[in-house]
N, C-alpha and C. Protein backbone atom coordinates (compact mmCIF):
# COMPACT_ATOMS: atom_id res chain seq x y z
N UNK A 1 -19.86 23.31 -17.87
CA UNK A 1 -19.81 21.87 -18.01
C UNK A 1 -18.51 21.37 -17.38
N UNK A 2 -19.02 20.24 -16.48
CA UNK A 2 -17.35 19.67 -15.99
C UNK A 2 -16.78 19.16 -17.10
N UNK A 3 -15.40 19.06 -16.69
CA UNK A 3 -14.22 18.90 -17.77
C UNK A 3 -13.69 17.39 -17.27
N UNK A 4 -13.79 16.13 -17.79
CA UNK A 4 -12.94 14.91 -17.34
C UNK A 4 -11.76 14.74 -17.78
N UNK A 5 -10.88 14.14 -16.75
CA UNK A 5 -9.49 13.83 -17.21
C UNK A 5 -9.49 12.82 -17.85
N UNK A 6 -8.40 13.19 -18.68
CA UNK A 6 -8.17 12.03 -19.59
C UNK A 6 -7.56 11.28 -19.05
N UNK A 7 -7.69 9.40 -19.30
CA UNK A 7 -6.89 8.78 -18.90
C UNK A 7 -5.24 8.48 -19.66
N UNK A 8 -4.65 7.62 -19.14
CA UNK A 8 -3.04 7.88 -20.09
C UNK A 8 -3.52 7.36 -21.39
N UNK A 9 -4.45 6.11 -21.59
CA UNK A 9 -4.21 5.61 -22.56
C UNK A 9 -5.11 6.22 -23.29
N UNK A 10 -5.86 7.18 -22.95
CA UNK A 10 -6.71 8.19 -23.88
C UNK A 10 -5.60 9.62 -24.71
N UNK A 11 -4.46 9.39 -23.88
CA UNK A 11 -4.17 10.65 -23.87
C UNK A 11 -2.53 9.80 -24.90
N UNK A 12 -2.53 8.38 -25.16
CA UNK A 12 -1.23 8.19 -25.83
C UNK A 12 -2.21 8.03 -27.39
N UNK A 13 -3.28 7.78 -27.11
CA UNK A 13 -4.02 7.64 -28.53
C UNK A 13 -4.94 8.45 -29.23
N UNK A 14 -4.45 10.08 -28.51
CA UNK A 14 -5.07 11.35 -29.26
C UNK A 14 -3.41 11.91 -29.56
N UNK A 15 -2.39 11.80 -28.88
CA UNK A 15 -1.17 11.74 -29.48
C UNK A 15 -0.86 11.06 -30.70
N UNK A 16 -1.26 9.63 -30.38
CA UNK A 16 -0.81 9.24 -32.08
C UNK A 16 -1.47 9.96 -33.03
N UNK A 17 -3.07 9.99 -33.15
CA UNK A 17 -3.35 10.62 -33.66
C UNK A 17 -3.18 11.96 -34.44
N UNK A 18 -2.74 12.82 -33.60
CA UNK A 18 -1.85 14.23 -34.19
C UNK A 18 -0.62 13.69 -34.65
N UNK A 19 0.18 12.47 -34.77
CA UNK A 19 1.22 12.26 -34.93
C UNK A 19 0.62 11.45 -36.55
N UNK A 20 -0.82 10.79 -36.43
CA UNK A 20 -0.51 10.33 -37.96
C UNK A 20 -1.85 11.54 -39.20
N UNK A 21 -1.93 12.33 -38.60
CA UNK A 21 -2.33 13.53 -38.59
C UNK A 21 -1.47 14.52 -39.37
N UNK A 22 -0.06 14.04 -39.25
CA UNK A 22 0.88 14.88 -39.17
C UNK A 22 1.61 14.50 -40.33
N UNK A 23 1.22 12.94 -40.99
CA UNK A 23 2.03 12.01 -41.78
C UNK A 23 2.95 11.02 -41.47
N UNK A 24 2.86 11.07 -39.94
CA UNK A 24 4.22 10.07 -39.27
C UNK A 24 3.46 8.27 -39.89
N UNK A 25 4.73 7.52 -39.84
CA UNK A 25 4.02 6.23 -40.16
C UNK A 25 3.40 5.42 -39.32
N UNK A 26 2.99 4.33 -38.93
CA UNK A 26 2.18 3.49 -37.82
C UNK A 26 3.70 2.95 -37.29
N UNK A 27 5.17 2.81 -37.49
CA UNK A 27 6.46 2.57 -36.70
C UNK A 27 6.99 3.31 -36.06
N UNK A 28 6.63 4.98 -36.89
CA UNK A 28 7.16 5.98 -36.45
C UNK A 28 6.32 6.22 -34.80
N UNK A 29 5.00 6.15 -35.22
CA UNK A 29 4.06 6.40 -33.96
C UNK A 29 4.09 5.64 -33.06
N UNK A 30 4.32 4.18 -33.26
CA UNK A 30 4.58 3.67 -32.48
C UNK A 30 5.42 3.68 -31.11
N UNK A 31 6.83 3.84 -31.73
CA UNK A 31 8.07 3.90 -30.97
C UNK A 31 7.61 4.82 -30.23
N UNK A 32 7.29 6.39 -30.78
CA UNK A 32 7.22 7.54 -30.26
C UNK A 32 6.19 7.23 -28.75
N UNK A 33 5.10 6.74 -29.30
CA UNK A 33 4.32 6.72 -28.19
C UNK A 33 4.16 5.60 -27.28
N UNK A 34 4.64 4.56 -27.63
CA UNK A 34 5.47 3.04 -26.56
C UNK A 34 4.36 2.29 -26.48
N UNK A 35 3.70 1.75 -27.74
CA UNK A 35 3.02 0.86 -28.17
C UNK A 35 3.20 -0.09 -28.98
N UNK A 36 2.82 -1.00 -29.41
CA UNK A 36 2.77 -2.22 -30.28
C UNK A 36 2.39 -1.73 -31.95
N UNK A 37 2.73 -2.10 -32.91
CA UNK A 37 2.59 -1.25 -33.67
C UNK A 37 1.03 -1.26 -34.47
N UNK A 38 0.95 -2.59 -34.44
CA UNK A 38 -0.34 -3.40 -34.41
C UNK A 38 -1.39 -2.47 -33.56
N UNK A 39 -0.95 -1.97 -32.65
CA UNK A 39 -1.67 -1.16 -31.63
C UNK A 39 -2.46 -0.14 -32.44
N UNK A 40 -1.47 0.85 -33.21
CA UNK A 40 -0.91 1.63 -34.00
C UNK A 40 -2.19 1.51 -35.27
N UNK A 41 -1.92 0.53 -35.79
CA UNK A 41 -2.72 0.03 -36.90
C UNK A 41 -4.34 0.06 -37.02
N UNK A 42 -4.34 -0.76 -35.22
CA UNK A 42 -6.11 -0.39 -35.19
C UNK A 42 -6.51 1.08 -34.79
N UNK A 43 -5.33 2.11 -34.15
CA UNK A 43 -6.27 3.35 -33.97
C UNK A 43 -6.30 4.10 -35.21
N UNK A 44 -5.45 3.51 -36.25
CA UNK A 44 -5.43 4.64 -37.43
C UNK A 44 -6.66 4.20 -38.49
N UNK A 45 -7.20 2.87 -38.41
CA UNK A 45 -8.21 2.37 -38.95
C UNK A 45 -9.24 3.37 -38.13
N UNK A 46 -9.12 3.45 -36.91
CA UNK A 46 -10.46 4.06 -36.12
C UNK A 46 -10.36 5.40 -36.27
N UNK A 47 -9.11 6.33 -36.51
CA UNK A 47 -8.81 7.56 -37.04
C UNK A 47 -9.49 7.81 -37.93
N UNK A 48 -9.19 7.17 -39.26
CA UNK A 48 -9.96 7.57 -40.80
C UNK A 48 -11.03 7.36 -40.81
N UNK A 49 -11.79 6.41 -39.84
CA UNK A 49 -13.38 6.28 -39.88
C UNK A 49 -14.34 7.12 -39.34
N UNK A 50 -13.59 7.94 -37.98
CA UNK A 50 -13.80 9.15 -37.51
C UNK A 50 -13.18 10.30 -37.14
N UNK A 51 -12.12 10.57 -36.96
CA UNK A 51 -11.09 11.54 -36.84
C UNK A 51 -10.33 10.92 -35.39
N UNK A 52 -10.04 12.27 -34.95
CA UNK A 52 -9.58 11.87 -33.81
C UNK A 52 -10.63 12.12 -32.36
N UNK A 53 -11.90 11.99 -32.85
CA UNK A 53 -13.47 12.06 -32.04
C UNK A 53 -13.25 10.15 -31.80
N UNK A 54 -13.24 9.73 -32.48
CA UNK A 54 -13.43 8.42 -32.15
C UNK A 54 -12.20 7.52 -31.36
N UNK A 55 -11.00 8.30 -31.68
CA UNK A 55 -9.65 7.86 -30.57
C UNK A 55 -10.54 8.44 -29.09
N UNK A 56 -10.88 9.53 -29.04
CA UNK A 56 -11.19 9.69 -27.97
C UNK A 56 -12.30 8.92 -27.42
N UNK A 57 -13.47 8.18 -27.87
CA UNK A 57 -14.32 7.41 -27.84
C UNK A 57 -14.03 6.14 -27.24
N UNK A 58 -13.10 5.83 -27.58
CA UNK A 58 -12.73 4.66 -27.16
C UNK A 58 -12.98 3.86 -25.86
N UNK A 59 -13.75 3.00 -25.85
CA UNK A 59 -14.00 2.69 -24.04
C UNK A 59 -12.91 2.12 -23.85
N UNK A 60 -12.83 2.13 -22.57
CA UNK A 60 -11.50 1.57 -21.41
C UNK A 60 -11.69 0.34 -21.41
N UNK A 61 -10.35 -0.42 -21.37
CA UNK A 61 -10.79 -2.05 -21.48
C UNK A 61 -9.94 -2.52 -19.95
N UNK A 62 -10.85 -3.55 -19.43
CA UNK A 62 -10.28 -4.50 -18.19
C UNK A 62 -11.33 -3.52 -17.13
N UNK A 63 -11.24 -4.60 -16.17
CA UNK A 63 -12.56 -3.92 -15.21
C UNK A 63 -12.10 -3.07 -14.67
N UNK A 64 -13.07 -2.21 -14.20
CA UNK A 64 -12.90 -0.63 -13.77
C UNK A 64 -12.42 -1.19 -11.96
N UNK A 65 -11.58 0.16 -11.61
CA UNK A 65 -10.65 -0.51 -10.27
C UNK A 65 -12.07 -0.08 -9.41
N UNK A 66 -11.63 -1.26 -8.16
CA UNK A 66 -12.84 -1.55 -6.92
C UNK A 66 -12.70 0.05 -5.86
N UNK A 67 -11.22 0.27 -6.36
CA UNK A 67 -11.29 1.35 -5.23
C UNK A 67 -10.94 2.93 -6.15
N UNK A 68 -11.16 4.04 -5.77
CA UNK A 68 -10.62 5.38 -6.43
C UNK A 68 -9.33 6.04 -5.58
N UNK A 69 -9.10 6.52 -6.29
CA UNK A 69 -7.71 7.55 -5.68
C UNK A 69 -7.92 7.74 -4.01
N UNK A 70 -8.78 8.12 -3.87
CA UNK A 70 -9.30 8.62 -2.30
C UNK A 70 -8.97 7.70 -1.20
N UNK A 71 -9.64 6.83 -1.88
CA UNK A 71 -9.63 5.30 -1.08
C UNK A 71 -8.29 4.48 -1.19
N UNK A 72 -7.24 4.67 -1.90
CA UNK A 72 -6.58 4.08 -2.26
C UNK A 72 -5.85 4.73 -1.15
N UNK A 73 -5.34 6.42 -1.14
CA UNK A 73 -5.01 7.50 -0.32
C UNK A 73 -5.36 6.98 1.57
N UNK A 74 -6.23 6.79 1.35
CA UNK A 74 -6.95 6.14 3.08
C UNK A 74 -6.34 4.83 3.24
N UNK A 75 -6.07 3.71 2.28
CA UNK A 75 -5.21 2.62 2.22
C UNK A 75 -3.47 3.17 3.14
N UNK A 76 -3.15 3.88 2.40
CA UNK A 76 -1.78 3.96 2.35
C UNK A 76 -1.10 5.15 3.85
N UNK A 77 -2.51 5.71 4.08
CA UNK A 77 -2.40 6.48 5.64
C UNK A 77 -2.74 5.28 6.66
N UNK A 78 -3.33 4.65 6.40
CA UNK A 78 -3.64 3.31 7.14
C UNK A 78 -2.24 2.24 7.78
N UNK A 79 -2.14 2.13 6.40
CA UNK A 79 -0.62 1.45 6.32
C UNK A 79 0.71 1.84 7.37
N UNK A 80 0.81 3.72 7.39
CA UNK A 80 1.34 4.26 7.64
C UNK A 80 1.26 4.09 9.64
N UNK A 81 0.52 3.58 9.67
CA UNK A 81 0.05 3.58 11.03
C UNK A 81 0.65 2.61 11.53
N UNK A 82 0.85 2.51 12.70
CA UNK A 82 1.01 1.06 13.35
C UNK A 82 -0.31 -0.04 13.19
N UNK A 83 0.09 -1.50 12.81
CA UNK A 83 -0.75 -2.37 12.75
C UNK A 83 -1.47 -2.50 14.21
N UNK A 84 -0.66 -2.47 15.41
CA UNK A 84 -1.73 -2.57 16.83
C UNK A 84 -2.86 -1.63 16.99
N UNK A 85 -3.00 -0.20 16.28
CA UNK A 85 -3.74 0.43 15.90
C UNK A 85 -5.14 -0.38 15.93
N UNK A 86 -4.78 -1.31 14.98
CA UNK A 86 -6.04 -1.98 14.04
C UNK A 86 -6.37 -3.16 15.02
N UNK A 87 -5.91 -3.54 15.63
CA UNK A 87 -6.07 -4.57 16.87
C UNK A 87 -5.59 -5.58 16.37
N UNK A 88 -4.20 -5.57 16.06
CA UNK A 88 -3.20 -6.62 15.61
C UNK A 88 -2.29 -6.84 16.51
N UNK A 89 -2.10 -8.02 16.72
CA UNK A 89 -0.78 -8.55 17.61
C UNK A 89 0.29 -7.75 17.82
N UNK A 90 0.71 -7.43 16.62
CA UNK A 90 2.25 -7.52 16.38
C UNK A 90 2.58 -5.97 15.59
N UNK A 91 3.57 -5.87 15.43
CA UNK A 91 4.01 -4.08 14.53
C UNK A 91 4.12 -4.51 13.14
N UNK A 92 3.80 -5.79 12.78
CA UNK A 92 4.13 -5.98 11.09
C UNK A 92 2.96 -6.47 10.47
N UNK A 93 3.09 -5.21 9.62
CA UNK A 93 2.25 -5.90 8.11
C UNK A 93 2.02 -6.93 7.69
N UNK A 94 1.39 -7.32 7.47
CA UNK A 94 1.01 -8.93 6.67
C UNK A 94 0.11 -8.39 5.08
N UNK A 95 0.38 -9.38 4.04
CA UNK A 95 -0.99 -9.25 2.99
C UNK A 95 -2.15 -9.31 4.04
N UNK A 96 -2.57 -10.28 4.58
CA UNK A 96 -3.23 -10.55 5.12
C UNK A 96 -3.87 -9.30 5.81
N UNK A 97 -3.54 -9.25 6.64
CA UNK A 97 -3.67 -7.76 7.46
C UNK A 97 -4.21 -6.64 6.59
N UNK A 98 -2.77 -6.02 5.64
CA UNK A 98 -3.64 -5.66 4.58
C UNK A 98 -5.04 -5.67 4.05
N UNK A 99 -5.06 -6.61 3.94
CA UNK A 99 -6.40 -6.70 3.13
C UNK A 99 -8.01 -6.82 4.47
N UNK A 100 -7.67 -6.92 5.70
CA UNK A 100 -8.42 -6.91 6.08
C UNK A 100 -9.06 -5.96 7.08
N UNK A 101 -7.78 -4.74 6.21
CA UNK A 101 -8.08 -3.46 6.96
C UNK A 101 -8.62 -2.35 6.19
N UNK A 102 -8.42 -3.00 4.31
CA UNK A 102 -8.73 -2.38 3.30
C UNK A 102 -10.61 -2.54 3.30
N UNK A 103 -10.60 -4.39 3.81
CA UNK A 103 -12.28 -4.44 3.91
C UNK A 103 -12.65 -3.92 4.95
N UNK A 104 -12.14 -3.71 6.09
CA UNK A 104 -12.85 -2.87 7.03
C UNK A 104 -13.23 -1.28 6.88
N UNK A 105 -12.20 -0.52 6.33
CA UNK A 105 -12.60 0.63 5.63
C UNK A 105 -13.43 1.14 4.62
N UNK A 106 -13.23 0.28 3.47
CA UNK A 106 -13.99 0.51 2.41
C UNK A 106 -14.76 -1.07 1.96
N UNK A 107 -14.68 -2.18 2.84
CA UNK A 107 -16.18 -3.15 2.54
C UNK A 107 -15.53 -3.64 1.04
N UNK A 108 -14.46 -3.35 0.95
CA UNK A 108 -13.95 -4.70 -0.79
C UNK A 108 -13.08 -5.65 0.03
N UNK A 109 -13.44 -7.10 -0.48
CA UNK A 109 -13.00 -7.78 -0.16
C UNK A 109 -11.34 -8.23 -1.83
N UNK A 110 -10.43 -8.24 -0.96
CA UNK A 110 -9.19 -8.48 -2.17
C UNK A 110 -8.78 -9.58 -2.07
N UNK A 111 -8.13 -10.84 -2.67
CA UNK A 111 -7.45 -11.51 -2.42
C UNK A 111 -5.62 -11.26 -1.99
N UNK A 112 -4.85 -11.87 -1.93
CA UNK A 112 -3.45 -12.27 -1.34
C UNK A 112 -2.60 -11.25 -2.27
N UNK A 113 -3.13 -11.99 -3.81
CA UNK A 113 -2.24 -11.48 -4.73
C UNK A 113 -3.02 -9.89 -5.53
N UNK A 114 -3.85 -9.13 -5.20
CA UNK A 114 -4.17 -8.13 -5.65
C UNK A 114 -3.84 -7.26 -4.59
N UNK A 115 -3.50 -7.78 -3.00
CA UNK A 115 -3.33 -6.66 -2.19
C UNK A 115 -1.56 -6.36 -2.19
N UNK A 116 -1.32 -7.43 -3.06
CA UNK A 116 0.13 -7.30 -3.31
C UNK A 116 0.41 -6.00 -4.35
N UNK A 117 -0.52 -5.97 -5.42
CA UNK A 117 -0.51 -5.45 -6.26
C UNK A 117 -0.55 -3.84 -6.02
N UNK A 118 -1.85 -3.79 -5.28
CA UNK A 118 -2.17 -2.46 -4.46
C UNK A 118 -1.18 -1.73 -3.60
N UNK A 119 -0.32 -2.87 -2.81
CA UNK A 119 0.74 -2.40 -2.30
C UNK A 119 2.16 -2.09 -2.98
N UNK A 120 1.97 -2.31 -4.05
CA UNK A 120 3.11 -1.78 -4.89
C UNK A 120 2.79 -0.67 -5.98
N UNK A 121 1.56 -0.69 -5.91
CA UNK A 121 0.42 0.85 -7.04
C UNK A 121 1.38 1.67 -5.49
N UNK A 122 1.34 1.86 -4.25
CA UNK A 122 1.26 2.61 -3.50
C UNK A 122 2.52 3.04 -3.13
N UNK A 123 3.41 2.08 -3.34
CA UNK A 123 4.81 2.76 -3.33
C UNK A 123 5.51 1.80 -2.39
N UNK A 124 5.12 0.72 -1.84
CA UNK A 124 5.70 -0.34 -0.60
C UNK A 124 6.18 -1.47 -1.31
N UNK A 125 6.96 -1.81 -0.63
CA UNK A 125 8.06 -3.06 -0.70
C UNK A 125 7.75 -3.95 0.13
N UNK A 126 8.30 -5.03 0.03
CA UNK A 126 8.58 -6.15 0.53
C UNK A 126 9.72 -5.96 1.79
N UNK A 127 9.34 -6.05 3.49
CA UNK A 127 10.52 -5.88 4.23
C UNK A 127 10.38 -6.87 5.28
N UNK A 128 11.47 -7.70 5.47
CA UNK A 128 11.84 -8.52 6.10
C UNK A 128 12.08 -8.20 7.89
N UNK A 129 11.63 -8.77 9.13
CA UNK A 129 12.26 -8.43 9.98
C UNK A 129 12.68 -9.06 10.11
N UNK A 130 13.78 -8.61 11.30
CA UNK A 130 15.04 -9.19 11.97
C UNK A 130 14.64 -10.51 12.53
N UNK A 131 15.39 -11.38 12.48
CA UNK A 131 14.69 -12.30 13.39
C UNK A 131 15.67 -13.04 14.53
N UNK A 132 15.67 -11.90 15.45
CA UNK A 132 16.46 -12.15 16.24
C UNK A 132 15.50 -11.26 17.64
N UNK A 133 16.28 -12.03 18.77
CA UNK A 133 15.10 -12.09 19.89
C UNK A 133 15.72 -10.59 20.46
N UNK A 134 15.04 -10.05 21.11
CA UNK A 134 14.96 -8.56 21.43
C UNK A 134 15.72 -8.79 22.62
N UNK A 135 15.98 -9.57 23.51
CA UNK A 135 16.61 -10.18 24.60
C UNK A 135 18.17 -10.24 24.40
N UNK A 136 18.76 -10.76 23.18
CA UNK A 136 19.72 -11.12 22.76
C UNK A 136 21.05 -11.03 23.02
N UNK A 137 22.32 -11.38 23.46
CA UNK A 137 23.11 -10.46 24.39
C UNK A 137 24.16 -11.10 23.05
N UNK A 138 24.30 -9.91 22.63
CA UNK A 138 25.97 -10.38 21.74
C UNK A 138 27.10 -10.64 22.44
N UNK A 139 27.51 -10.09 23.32
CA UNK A 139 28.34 -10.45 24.17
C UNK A 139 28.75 -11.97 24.26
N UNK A 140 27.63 -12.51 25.13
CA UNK A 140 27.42 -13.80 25.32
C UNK A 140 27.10 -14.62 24.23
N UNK A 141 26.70 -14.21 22.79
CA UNK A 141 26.97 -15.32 21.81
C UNK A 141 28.41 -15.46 21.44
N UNK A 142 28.96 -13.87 21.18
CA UNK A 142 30.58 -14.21 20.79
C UNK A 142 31.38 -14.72 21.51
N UNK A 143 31.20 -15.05 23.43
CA UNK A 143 31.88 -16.14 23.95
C UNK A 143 31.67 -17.44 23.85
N UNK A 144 30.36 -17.66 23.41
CA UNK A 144 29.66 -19.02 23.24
C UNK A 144 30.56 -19.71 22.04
N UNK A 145 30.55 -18.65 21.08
CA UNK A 145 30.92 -19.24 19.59
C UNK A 145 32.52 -18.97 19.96
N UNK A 146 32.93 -18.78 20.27
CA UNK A 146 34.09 -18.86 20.74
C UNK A 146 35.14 -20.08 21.95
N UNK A 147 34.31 -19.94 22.99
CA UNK A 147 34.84 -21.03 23.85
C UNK A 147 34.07 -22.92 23.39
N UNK A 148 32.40 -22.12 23.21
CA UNK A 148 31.62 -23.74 23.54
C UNK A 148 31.93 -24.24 22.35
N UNK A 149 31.36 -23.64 20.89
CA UNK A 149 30.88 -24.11 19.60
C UNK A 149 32.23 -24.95 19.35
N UNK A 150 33.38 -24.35 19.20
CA UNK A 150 34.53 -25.19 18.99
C UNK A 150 34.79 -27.26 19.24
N UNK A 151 34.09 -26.98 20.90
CA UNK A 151 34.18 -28.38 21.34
C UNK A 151 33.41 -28.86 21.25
N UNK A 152 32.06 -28.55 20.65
CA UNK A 152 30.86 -29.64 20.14
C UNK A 152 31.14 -29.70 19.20
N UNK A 153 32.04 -29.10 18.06
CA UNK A 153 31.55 -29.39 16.25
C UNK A 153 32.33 -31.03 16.28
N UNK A 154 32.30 -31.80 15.63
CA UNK A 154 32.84 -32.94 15.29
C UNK A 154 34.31 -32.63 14.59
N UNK A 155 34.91 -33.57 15.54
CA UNK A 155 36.28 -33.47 15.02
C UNK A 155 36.44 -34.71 13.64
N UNK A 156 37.19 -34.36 12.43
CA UNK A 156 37.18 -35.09 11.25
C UNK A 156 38.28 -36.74 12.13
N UNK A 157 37.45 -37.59 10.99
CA UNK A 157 38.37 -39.41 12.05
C UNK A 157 39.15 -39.49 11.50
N UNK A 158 40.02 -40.50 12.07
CA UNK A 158 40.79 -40.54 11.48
C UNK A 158 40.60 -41.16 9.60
N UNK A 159 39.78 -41.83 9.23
CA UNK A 159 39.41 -42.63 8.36
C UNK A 159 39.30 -41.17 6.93
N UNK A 160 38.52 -39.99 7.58
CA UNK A 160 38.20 -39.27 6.63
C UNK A 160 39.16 -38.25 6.15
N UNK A 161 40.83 -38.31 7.08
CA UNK A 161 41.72 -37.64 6.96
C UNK A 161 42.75 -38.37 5.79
């Protein structure tokens, strides 16, 4: 018979369980296992009504994710790629982009703020480019700001001296 993994929150509420199993209190278990204590309260009601068969019972609450590990994995090699790859303008990421390389692969459509989300499940940040022209000659700005900028700024009048 296959064997399923437990999820975390299956696996913090067969812990409490051996913990009030054990005599610990619903504060003690709490802290220990980094829940609400209230939390605490309803699995030990669901403890004594069935053991710790019914902690494990427990269905998963909030909708089940659109994508699995695999897919998530194909997200983040994707990422890894250059965006012109994908027939994008430019070398930078966008949400946007994102997300419309996530529906081209795997056919889910995400909004703005969940591909944000996805991109931080995955380990990515927020990065700014430079925004300065690739042309750019430092040279020639530090004489600019040096000789020109001086004699255009406004000299203070006499009135404001």
């Amino acid at each position: 018979m296959a064997q399923r993994r437990l999820s975390e929150a299956t696996k913090k509420r067969l812990r409490a369980g051996r913990m009030l199993q054990a005599g610990k209190d619903c504060a003690q278990v709490a802290l220990a296992v980094g829940v609400a204590r209230q939390t605490v309260y309803t699995w030990k009601r669901l403890f004594d009504e069935g053991g710790i068969d019914a902690l494990r019972a427990v269905p998963e609450r909030g909708r089940p994710a659109q994508l699995d590990e695999q897919q998530l994995a194909a997200v983040r090699a994707a990422i890894l790629r250059s965006p012109t790859e994908y027939g994008f303008g430019t070398e930078l990421w966008t949400l946007k982009r994102v997300g419309t390389v996530i529906e081209r692969l795997h056919g889910v459509r995400f909004g703005q703020t969940q591909v944000w989300r996805i991109l931080g499940r995955l380990g990515f940040s927020p990065q700014k480019p430079e925004k300065r022209a690739i042309e750019r000659d430092e040279d020639a700005v530090r004489a600019w700001k040096r000789r020109t900028w001086p004699t255009l700024k406004k000299k203070p009048s006499e009135k404001d001296a």
